[in-house]
C-alpha atoms as a PDB file:
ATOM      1  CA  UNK A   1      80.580 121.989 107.556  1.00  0.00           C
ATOM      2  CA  UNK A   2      82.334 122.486 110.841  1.00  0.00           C
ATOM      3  CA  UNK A   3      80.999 119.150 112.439  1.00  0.00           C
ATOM      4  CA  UNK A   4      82.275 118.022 108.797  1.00  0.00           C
ATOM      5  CA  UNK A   5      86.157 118.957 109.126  1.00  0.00           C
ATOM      6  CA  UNK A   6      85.846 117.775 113.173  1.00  0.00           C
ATOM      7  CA  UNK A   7      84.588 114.347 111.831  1.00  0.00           C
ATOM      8  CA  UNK A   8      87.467 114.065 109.312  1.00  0.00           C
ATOM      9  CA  UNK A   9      89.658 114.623 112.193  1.00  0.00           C
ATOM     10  CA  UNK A  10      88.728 111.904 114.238  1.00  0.00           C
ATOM     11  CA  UNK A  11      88.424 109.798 111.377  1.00  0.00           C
ATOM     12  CA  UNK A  12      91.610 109.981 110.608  1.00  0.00           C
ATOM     13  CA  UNK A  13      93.030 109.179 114.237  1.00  0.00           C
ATOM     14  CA  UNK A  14      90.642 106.374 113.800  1.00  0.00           C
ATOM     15  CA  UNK A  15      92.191 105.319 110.782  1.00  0.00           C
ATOM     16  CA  UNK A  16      95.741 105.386 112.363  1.00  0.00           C
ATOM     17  CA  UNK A  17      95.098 103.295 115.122  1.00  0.00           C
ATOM     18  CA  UNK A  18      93.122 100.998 112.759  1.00  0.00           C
ATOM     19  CA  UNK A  19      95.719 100.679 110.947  1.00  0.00           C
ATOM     20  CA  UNK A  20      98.292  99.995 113.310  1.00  0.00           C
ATOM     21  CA  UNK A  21      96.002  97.034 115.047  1.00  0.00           C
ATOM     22  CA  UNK A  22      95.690  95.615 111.263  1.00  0.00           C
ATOM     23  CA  UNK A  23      99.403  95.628 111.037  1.00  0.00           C
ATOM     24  CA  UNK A  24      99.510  93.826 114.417  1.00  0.00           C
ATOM     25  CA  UNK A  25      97.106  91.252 114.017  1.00  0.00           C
ATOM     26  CA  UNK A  26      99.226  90.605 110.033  1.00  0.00           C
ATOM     27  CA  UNK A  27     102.304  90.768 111.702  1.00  0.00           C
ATOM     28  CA  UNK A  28     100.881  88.091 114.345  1.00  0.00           C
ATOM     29  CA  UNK A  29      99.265  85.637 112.000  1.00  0.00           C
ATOM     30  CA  UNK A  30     102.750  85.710 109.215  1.00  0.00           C
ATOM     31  CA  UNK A  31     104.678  85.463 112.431  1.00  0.00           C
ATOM     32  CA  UNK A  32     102.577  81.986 113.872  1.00  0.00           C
ATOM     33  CA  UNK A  33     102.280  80.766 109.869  1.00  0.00           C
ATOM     34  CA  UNK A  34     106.367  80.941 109.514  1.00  0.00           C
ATOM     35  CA  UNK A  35     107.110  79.901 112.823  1.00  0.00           C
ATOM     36  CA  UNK A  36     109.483  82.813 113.644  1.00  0.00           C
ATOM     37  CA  UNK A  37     107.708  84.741 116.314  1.00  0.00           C
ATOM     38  CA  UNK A  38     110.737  87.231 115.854  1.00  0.00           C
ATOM     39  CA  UNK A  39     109.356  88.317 112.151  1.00  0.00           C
ATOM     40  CA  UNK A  40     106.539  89.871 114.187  1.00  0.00           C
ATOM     41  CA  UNK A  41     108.822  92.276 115.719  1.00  0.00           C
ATOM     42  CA  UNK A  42     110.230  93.277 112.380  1.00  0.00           C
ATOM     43  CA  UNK A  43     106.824  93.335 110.320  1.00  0.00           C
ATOM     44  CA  UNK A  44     105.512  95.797 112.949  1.00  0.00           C
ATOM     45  CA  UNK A  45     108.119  98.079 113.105  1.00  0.00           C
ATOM     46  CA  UNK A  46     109.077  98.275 108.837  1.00  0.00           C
ATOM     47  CA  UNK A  47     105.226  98.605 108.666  1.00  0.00           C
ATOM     48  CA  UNK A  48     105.147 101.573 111.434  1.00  0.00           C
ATOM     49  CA  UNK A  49     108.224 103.356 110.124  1.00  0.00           C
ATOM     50  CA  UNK A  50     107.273 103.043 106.361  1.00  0.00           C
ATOM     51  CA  UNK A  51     103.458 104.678 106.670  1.00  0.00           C
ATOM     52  CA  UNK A  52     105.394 107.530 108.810  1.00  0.00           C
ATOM     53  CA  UNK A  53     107.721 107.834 105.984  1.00  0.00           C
ATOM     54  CA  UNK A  54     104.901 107.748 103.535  1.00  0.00           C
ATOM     55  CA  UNK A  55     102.975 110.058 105.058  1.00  0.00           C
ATOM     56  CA  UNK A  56     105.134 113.134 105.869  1.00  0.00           C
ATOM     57  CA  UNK A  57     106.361 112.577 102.008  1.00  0.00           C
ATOM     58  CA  UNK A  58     103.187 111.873 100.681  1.00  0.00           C
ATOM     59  CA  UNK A  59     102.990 115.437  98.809  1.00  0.00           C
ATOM     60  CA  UNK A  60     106.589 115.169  97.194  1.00  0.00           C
ATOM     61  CA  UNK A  61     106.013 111.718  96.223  1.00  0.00           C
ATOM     62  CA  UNK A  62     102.170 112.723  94.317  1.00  0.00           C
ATOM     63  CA  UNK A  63     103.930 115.581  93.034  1.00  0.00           C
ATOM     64  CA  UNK A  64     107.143 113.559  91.637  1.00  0.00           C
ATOM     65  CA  UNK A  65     104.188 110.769  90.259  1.00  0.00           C
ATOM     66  CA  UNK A  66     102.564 113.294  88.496  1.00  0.00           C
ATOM     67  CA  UNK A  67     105.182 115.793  87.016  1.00  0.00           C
ATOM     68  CA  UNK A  68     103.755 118.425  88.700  1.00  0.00           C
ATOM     69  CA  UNK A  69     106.076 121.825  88.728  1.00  0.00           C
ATOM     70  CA  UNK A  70     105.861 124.599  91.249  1.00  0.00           C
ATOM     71  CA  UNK A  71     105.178 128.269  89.648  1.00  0.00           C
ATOM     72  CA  UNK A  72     104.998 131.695  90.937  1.00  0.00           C
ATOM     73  CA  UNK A  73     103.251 134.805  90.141  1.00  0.00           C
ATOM     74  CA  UNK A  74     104.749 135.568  86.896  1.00  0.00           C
ATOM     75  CA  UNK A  75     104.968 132.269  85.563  1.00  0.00           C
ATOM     76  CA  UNK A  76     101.423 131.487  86.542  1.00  0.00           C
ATOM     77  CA  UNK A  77      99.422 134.863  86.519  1.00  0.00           C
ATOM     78  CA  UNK A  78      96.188 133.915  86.366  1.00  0.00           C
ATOM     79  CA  UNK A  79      95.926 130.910  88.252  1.00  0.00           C
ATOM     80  CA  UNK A  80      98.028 132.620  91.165  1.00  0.00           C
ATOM     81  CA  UNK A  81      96.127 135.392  91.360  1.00  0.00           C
ATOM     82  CA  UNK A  82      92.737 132.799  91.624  1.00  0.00           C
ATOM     83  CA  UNK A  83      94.615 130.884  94.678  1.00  0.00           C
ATOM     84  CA  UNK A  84      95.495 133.817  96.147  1.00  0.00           C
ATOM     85  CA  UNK A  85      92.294 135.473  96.470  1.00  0.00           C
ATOM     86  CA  UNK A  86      90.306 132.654  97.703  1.00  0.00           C
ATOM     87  CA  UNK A  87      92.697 131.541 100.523  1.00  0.00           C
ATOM     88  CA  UNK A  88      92.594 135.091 101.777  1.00  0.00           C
ATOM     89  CA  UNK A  89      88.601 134.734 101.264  1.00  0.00           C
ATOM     90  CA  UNK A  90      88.700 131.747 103.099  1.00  0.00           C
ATOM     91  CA  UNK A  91      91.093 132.677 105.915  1.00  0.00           C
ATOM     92  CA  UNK A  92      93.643 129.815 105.047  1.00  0.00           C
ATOM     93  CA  UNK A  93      97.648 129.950 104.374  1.00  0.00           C
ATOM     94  CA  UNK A  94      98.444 130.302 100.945  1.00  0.00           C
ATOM     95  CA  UNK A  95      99.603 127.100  99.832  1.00  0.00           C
ATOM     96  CA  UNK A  96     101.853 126.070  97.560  1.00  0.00           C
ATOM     97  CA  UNK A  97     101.105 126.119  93.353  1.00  0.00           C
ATOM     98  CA  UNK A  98     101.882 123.914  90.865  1.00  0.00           C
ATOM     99  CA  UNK A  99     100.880 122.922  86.927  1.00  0.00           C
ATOM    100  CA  UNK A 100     101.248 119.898  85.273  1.00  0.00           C
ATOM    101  CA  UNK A 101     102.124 119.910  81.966  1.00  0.00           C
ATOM    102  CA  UNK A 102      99.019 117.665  80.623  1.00  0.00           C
ATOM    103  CA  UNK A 103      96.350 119.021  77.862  1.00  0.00           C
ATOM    104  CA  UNK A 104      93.319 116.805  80.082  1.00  0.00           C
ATOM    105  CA  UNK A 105      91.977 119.202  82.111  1.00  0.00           C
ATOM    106  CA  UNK A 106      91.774 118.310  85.778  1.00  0.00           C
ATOM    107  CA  UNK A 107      93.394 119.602  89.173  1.00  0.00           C
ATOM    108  CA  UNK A 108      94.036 118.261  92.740  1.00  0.00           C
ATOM    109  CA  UNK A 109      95.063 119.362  96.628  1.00  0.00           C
ATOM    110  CA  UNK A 110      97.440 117.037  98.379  1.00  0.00           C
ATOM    111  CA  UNK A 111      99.654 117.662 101.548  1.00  0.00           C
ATOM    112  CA  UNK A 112      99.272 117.059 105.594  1.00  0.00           C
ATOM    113  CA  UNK A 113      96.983 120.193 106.230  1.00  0.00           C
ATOM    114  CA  UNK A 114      96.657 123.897 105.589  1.00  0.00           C
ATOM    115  CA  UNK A 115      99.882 124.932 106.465  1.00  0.00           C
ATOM    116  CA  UNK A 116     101.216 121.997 104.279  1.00  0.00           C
ATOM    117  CA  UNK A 117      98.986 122.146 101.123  1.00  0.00           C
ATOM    118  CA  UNK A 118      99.862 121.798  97.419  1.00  0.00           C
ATOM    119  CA  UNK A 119      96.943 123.140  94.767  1.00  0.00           C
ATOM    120  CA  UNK A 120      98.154 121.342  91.107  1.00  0.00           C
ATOM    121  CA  UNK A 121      96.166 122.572  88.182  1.00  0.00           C
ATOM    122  CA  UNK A 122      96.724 121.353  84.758  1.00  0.00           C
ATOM    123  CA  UNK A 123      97.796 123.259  81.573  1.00  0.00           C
ATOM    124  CA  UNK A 124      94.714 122.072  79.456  1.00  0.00           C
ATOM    125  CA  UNK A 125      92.558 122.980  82.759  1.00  0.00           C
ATOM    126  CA  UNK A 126      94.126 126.713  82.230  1.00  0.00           C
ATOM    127  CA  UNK A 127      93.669 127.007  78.585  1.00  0.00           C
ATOM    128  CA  UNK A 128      89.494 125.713  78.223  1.00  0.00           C
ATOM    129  CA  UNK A 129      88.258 127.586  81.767  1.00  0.00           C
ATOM    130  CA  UNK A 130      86.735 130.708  81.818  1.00  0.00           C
ATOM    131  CA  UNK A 131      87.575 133.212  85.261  1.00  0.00           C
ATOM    132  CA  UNK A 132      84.570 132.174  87.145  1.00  0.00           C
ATOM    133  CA  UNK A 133      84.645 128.291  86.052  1.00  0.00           C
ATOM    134  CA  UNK A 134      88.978 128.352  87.333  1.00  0.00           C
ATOM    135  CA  UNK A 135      87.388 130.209  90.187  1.00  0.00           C
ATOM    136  CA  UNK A 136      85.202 127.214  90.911  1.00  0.00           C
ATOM    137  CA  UNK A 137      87.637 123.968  90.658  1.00  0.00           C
ATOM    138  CA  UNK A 138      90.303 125.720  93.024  1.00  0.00           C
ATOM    139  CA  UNK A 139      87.461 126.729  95.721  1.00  0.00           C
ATOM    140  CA  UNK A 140      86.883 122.854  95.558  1.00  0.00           C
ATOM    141  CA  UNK A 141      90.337 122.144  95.954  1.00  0.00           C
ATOM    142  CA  UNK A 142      90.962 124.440  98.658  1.00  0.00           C
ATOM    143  CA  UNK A 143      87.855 123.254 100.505  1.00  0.00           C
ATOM    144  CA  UNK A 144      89.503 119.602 100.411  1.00  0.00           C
ATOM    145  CA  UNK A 145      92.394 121.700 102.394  1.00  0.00           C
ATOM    146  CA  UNK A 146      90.455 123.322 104.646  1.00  0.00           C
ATOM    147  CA  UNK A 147      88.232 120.517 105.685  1.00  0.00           C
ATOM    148  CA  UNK A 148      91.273 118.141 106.291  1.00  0.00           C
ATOM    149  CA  UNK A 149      90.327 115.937 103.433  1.00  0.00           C
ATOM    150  CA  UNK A 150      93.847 115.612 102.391  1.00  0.00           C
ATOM    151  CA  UNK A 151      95.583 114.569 105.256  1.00  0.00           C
ATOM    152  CA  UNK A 152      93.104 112.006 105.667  1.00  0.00           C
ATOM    153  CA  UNK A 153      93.442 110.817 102.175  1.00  0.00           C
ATOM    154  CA  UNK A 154      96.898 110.869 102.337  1.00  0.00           C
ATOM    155  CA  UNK A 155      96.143 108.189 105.211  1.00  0.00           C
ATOM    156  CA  UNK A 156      93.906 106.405 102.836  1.00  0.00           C
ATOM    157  CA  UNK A 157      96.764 106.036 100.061  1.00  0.00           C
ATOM    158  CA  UNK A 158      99.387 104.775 102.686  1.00  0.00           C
ATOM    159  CA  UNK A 159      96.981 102.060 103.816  1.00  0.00           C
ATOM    160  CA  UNK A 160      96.217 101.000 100.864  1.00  0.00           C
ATOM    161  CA  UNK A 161     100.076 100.822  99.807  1.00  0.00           C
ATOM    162  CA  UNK A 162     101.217  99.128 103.148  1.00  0.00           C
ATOM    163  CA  UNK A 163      98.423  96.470 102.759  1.00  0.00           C
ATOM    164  CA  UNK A 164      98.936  95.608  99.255  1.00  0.00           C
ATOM    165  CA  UNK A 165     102.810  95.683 100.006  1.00  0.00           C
ATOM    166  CA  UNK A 166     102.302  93.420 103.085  1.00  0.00           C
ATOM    167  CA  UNK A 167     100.412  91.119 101.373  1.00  0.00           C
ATOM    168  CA  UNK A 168     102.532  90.770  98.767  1.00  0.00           C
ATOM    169  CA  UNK A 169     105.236  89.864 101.024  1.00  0.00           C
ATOM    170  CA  UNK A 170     103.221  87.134 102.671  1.00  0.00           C
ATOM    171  CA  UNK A 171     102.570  85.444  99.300  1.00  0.00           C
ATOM    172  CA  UNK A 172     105.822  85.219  98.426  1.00  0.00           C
ATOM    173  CA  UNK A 173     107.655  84.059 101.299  1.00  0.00           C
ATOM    174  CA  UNK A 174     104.599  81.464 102.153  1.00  0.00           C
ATOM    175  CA  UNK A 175     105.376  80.058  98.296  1.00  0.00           C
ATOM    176  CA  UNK A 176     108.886  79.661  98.775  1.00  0.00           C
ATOM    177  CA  UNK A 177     108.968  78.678 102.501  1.00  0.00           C
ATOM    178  CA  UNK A 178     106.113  75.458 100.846  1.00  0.00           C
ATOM    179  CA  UNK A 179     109.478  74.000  99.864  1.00  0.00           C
ATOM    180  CA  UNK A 180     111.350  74.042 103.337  1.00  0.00           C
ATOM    181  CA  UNK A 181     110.871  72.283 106.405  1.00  0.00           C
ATOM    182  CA  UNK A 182     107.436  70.379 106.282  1.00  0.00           C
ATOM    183  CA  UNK A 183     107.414  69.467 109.775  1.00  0.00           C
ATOM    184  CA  UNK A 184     108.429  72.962 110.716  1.00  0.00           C
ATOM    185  CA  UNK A 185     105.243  74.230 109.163  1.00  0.00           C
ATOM    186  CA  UNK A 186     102.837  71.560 109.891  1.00  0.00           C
ATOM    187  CA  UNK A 187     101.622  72.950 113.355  1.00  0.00           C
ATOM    188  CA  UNK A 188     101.269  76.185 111.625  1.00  0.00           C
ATOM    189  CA  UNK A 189      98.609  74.978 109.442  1.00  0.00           C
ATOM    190  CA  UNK A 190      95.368  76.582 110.646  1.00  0.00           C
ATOM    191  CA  UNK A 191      97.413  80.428 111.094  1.00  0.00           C
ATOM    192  CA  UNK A 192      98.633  79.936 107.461  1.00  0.00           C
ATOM    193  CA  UNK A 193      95.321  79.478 105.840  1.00  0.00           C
ATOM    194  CA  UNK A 194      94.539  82.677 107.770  1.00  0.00           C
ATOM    195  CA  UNK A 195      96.994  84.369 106.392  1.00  0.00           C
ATOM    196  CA  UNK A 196      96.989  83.354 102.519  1.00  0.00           C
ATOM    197  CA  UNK A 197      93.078  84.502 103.097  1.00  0.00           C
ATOM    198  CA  UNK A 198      94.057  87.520 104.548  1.00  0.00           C
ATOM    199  CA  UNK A 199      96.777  88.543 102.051  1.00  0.00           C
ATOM    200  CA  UNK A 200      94.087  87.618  99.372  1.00  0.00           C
ATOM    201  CA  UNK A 201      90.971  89.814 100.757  1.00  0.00           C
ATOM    202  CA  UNK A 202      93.077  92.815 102.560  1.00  0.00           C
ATOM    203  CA  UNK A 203      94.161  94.382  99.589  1.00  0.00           C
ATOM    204  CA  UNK A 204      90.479  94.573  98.048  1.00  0.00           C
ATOM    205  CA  UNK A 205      89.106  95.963 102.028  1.00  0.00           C
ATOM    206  CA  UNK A 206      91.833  98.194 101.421  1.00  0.00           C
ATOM    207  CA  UNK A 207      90.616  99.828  98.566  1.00  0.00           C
ATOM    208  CA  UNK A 208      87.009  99.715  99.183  1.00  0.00           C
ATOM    209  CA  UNK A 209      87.334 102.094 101.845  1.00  0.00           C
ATOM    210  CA  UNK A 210      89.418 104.167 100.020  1.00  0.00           C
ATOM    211  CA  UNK A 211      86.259 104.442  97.524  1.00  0.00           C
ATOM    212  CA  UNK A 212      84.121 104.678 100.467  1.00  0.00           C
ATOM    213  CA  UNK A 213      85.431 107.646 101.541  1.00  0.00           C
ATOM    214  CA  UNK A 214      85.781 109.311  98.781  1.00  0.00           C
ATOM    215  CA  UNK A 215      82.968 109.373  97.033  1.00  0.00           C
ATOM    216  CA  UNK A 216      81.717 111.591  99.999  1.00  0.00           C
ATOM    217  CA  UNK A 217      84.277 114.041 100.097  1.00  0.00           C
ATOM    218  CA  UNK A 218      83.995 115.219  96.748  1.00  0.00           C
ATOM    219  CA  UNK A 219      80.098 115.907  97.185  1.00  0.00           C
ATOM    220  CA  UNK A 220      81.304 118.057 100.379  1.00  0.00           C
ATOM    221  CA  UNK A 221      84.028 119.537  98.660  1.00  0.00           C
ATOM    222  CA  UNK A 222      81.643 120.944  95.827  1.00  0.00           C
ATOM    223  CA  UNK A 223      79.369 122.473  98.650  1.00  0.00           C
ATOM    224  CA  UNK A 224      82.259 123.828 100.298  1.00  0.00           C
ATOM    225  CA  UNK A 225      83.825 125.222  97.318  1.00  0.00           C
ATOM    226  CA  UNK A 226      80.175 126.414  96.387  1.00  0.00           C
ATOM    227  CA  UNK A 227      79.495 128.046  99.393  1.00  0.00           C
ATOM    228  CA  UNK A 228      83.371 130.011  99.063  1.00  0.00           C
ATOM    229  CA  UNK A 229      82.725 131.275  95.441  1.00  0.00           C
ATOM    230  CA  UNK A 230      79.212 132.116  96.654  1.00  0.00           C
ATOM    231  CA  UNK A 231      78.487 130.945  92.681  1.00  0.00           C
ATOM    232  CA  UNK A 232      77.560 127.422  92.487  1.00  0.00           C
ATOM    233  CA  UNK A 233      77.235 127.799  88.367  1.00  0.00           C
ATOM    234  CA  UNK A 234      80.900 128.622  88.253  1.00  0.00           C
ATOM    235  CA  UNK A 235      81.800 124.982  89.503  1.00  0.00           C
ATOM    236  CA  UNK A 236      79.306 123.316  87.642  1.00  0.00           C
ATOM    237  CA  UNK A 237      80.206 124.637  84.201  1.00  0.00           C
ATOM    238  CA  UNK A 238      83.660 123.699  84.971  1.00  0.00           C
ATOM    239  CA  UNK A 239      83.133 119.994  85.997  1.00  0.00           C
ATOM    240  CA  UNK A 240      80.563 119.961  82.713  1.00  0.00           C
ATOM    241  CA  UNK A 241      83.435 120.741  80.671  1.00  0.00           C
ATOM    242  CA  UNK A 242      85.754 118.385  82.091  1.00  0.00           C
ATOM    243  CA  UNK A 243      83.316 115.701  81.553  1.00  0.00           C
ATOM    244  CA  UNK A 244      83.294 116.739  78.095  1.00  0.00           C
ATOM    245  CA  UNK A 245      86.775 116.166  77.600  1.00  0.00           C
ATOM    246  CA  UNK A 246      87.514 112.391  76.856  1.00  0.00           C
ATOM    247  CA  UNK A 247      91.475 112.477  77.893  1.00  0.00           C
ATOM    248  CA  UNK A 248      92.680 110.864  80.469  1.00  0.00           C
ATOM    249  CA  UNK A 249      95.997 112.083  82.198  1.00  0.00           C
ATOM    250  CA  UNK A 250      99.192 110.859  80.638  1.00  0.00           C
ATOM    251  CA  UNK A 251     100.911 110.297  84.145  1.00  0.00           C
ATOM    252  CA  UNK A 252      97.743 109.041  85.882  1.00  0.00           C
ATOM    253  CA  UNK A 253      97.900 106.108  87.812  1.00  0.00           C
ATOM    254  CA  UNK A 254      95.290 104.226  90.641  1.00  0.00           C
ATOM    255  CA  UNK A 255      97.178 105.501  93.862  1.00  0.00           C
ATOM    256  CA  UNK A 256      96.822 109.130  93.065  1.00  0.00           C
ATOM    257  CA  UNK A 257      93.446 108.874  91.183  1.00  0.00           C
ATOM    258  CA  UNK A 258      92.078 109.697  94.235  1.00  0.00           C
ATOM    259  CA  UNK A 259      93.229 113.140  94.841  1.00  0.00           C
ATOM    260  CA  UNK A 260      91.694 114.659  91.483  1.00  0.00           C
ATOM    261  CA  UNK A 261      88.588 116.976  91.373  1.00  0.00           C
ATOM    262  CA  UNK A 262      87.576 114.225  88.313  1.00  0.00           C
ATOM    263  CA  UNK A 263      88.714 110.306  87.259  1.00  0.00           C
ATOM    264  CA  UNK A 264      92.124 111.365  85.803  1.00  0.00           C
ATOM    265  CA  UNK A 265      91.610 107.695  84.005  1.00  0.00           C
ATOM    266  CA  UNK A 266      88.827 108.480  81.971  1.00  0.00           C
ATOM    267  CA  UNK A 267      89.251 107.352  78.342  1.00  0.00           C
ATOM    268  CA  UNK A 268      91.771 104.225  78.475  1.00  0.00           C
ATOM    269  CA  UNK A 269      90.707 101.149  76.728  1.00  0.00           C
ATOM    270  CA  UNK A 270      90.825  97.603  78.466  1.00  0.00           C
ATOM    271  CA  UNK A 271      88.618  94.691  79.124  1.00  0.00           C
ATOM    272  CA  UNK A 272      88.299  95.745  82.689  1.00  0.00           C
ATOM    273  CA  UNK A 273      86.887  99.489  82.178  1.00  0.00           C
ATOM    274  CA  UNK A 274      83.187  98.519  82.445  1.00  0.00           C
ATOM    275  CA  UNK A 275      84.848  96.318  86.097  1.00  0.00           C
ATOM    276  CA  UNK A 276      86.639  99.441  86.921  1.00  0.00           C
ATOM    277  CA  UNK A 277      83.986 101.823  86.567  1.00  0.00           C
ATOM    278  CA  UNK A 278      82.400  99.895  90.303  1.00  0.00           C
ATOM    279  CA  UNK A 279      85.375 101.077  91.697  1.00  0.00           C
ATOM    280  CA  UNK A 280      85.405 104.862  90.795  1.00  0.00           C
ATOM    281  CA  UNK A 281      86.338 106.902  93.594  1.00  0.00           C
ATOM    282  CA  UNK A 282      84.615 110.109  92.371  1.00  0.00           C
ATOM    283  CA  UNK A 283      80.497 110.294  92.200  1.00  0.00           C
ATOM    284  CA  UNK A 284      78.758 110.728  88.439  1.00  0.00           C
ATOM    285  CA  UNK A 285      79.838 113.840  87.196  1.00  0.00           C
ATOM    286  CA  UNK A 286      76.145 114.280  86.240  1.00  0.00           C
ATOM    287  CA  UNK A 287      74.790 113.891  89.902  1.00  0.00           C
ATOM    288  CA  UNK A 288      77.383 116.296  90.893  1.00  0.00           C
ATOM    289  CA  UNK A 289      76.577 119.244  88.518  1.00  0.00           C
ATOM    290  CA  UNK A 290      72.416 118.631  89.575  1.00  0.00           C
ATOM    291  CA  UNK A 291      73.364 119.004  93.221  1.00  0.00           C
ATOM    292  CA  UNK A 292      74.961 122.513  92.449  1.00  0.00           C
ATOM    293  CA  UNK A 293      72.240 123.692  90.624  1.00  0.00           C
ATOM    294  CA  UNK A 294      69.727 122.928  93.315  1.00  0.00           C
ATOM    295  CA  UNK A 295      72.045 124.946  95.558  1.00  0.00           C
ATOM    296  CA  UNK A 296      71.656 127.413  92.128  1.00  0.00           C
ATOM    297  CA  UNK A 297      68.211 127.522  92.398  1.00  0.00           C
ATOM    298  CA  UNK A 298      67.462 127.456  96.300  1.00  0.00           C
ATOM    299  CA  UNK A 299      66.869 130.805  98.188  1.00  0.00           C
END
């Protein structure tokens, strides 16, 4: 577990300076297409100051995407008192609490790192959990905190938004700059293909290693949580019942999907569900609940 949260760590440095060569090498290549090797300058730097932005504000903006509202001790009794007493059991700040007012049950931990963490449960999570099942989601949650998962999936959810954002960007000045100065462009013709490609195929990179990576963490996050509770069962009767429940969240949406202990997307209709389903960022429900009860069952 230890080697775990040290890994996520350096992944996520990794990630940053990844992600700042990407935005380099973009920058470069739109720069070279256009033929304004000033634009470079000003892709870098938007690109630089907006993940910053994103990141430090990444909790306030999942919070403001999802409705969430902060409660306190006697708004919240229950689900207070459940926070409380494993973040003192796992020698972690308390972090902030919040509800969402949302009858699919499902929860999720967002923020930089412990001292920065936000636990979001929903109502219908409350109302169908018994002590020891609540018990279970928010050690899972609260083993995303501790092992740094959520700072590095905030990371995740900014690259994926700058890429997609860049990208977009590119396609639309490359269409309207087609109609301008031919000659201007002609030398430009091998850096432009480049580009189109790139603006094309960096937006689907993007988000497979945003599935990559998460997929993982919620296995570890189950063992973690697991491990805190010292009552696998607790979890797994939890996640069985939220697998039981065919609502989706009402205020879901793809960049935040992410972040929840289950597919807050479960449920809606469209021609591309069965398409979807290869890009799930959470593991079978099913292959979750049989790795807790072999933890369950072993000595």
């Amino acid at each position: 577990m230890y080697s775990q949260i040290a890994q996520n760590k350096r992944r996520s440095i990794l990630l940053v300076l990844g992600f700042v060569v990407f935005i380099g090498l973009f920058g470069y290549v739109l720069a070279r297409a256009l033929g304004n090797p000033g634009l470079f300058t000003f892709i870098a730097g938007f690109a630089i100051i907006y993940a910053l932005i994103s990141y430090f504000a990444s909790a306030k903006i999942t919070l403001a995407m999802t409705g969430a509202k902060p409660v306190e001790r006697s708004t919240a009794p229950q689900l207070y008192r459940t926070v409380e007493n494993l973040t003192i059991a796992a020698g972690m700040p308390m972090p902030k609490i919040y509800i969402i007012d949302d009858s699919s049950p499902n929860a999720f931990a967002t923020g930089r790192d412990p001292k920065h963490a936000i636990v979001a449960a929903t109502s219908g999570l409350l109302e169908i959990m018994e002590p020891d099942e609540l018990e279970g989601v928010i050690a899972h949650e609260l083993s995303h905190v501790g092992n740094y998962d959520i700072r590095f999936m905030a990371l995740v959810v900014v690259l994926v938004a700058v890429v997609a954002m860049l990208s977009d960007l590119f396609l639309r000045i490359t269409f309207w700059s087609s109609f301008g100065d031919e000659e201007n462009n002609a030398g430009n013709v091998v850096f432009m293909a480049l580009g189109i490609a790139g603006a094309i195929l960096a937006p689907i990179a993007a988000i497979m290693i945003q599935l990559a990576v998460s997929r993982k963490r919620e296995y570890l996050a189950d063992a973690s949580g697991a491990l805190l509770t010292r009552y696998p069962e607790g979890l797994a009767k939890a996640l069985a019942k939220i697998a039981q429940d065919p609502r989706g969240l009402k205020q879901a949406n793809t960049a935040t999907a992410s972040l929840y202990i289950s597919n807050p997307l479960k449920g809606r209709k469209g021609t591309g569900q069965s398409l979807m389903k290869l890009f799930d960022t959470h593991p079978p429900i099913e292959d979750r609940i049989a790795r807790l009860n072999k933890m369950e069952t072993q000595p």
